[in-house]
C-alpha atoms as a PDB file:
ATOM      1  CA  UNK A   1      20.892  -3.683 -19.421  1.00  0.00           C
ATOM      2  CA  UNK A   2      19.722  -5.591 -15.747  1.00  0.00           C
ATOM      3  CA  UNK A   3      22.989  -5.160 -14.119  1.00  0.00           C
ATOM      4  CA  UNK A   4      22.720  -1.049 -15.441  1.00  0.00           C
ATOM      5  CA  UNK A   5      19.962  -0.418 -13.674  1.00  0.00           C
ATOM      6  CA  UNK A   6      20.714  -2.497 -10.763  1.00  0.00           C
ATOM      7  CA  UNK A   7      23.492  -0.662 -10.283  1.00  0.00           C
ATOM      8  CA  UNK A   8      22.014   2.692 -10.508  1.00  0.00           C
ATOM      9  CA  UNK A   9      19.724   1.987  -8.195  1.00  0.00           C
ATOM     10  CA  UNK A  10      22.064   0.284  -5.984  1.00  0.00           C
ATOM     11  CA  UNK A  11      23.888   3.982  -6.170  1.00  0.00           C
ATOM     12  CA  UNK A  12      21.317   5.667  -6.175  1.00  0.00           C
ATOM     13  CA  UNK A  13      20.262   4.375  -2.820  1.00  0.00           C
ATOM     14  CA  UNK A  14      23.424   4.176  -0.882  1.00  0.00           C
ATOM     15  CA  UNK A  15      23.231   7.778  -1.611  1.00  0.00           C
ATOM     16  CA  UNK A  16      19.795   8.690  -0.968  1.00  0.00           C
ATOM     17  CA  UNK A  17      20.904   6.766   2.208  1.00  0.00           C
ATOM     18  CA  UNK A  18      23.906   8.826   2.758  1.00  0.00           C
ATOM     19  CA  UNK A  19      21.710  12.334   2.204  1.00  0.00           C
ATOM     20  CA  UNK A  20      18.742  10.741   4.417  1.00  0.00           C
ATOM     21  CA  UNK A  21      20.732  10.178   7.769  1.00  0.00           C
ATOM     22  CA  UNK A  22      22.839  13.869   6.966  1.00  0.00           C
ATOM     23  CA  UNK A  23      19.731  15.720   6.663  1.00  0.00           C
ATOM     24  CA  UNK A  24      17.886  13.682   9.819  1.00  0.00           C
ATOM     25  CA  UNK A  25      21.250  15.174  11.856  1.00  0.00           C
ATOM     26  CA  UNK A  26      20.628  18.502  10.533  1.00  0.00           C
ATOM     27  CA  UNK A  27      17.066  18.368  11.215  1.00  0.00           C
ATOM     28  CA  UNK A  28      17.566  17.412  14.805  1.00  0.00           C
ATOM     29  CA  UNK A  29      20.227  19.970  15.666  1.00  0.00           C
ATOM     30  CA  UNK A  30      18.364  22.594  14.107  1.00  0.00           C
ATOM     31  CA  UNK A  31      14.886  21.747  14.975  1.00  0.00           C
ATOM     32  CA  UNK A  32      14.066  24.437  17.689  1.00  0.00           C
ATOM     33  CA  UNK A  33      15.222  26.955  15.140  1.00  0.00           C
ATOM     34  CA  UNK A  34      13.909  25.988  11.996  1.00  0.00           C
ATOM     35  CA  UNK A  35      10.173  26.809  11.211  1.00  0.00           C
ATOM     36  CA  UNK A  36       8.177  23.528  10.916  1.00  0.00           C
ATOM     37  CA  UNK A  37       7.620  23.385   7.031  1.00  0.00           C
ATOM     38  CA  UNK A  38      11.204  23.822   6.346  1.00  0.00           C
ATOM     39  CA  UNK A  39      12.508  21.013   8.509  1.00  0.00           C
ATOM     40  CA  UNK A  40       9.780  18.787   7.235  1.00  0.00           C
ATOM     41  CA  UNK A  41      10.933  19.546   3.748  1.00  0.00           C
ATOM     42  CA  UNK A  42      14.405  18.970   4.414  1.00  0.00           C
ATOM     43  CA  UNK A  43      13.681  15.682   6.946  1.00  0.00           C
ATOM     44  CA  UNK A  44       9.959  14.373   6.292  1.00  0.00           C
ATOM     45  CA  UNK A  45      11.216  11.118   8.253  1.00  0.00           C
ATOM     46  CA  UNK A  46      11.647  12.941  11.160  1.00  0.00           C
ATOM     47  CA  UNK A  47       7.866  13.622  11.036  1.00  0.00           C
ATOM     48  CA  UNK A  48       6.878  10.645  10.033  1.00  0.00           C
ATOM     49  CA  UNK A  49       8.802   8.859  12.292  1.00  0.00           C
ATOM     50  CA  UNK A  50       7.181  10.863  15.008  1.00  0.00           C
ATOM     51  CA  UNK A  51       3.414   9.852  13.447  1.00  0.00           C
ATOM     52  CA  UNK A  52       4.054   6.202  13.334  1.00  0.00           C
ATOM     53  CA  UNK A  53       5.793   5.273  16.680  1.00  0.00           C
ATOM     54  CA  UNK A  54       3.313   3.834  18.786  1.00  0.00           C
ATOM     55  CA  UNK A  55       2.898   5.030  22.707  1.00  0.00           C
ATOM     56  CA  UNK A  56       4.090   1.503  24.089  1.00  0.00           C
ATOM     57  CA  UNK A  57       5.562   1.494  27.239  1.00  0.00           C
ATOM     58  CA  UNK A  58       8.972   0.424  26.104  1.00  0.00           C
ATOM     59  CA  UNK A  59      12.651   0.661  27.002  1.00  0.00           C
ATOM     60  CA  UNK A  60      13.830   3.964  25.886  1.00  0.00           C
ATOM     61  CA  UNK A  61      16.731   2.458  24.248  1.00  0.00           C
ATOM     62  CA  UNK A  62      13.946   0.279  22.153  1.00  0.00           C
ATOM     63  CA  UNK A  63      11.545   3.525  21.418  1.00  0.00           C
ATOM     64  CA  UNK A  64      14.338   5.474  20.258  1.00  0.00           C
ATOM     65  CA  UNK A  65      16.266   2.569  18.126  1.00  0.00           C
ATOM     66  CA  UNK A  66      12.640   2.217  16.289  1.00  0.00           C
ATOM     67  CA  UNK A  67      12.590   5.995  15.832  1.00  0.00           C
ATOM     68  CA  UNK A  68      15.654   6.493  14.313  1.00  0.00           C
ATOM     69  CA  UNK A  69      15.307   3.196  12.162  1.00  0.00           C
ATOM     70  CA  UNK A  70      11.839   4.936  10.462  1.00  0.00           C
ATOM     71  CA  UNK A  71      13.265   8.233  10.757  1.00  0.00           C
ATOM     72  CA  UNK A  72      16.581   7.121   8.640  1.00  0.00           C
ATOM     73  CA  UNK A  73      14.250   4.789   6.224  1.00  0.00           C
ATOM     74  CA  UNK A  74      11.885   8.014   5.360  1.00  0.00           C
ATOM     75  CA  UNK A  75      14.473  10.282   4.576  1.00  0.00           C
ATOM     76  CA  UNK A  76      16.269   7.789   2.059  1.00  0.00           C
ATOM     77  CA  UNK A  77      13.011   6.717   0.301  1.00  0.00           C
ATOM     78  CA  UNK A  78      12.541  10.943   0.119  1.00  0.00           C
ATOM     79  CA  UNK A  79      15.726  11.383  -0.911  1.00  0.00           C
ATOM     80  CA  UNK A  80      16.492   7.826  -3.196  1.00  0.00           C
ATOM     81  CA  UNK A  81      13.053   9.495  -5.270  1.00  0.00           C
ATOM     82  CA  UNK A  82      15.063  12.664  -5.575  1.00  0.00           C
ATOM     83  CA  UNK A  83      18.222  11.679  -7.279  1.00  0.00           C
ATOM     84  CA  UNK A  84      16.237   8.928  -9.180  1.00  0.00           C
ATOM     85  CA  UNK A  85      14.081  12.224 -10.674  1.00  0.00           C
ATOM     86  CA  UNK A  86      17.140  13.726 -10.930  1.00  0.00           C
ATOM     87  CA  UNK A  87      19.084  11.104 -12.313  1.00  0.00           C
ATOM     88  CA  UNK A  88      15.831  10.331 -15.195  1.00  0.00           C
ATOM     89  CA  UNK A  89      15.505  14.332 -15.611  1.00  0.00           C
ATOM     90  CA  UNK A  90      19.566  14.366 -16.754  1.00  0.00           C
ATOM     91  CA  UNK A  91      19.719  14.425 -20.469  1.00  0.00           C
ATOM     92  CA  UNK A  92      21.657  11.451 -21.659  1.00  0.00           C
ATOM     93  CA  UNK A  93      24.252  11.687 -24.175  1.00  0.00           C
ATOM     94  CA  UNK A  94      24.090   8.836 -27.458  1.00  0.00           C
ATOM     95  CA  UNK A  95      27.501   8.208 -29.153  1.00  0.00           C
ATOM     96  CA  UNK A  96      27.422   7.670 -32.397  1.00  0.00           C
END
């Protein structure tokens, strides 16, 4: 019973992961075309990751690491709590 739902989260978030850094691509690419609310429903990590990076005087290549690291880790936790709803909303079949 662990080792089910160890592995369905385990799946569950290597594809939340998967959706997470797809959609931040999309997101970026389309963001000068895309009305706010709609890329912040399809990427909410890009805004987030916006919000929390602080205005430190960094390298660039340090700034936009940390970006894309909270940016990537937003849209998986967003998307992991989709296909877990998803995934709990799916009705399950009993043999018997």
């Amino acid at each position: 019973m662990l080792q089910n739902r160890l592995l369905r989260n385990v799946l569950l978030g290597g594809l939340g992961l998967l959706a997470g850094f797809l959609a931040l691509a999309v997101a970026v690419a389309l963001e000068p075309q895309v009305p706010m609310p709609l890329l912040v429903l399809l990427s909410p990590g890009l805004k987030i990751a916006e919000l929390i990076m602080p205005d430190t005087h960094g390298s660039l290549a340090w700034t936009f690491g940390w970006f894309l690291r909270i940016a990537i880790i937003g849209n998986a936790a967003f998307y992991y709590g989709i296909f877990a709803l998803f995934a709990h909303l799916l009705p399950r079949r009993h043999t018997g």
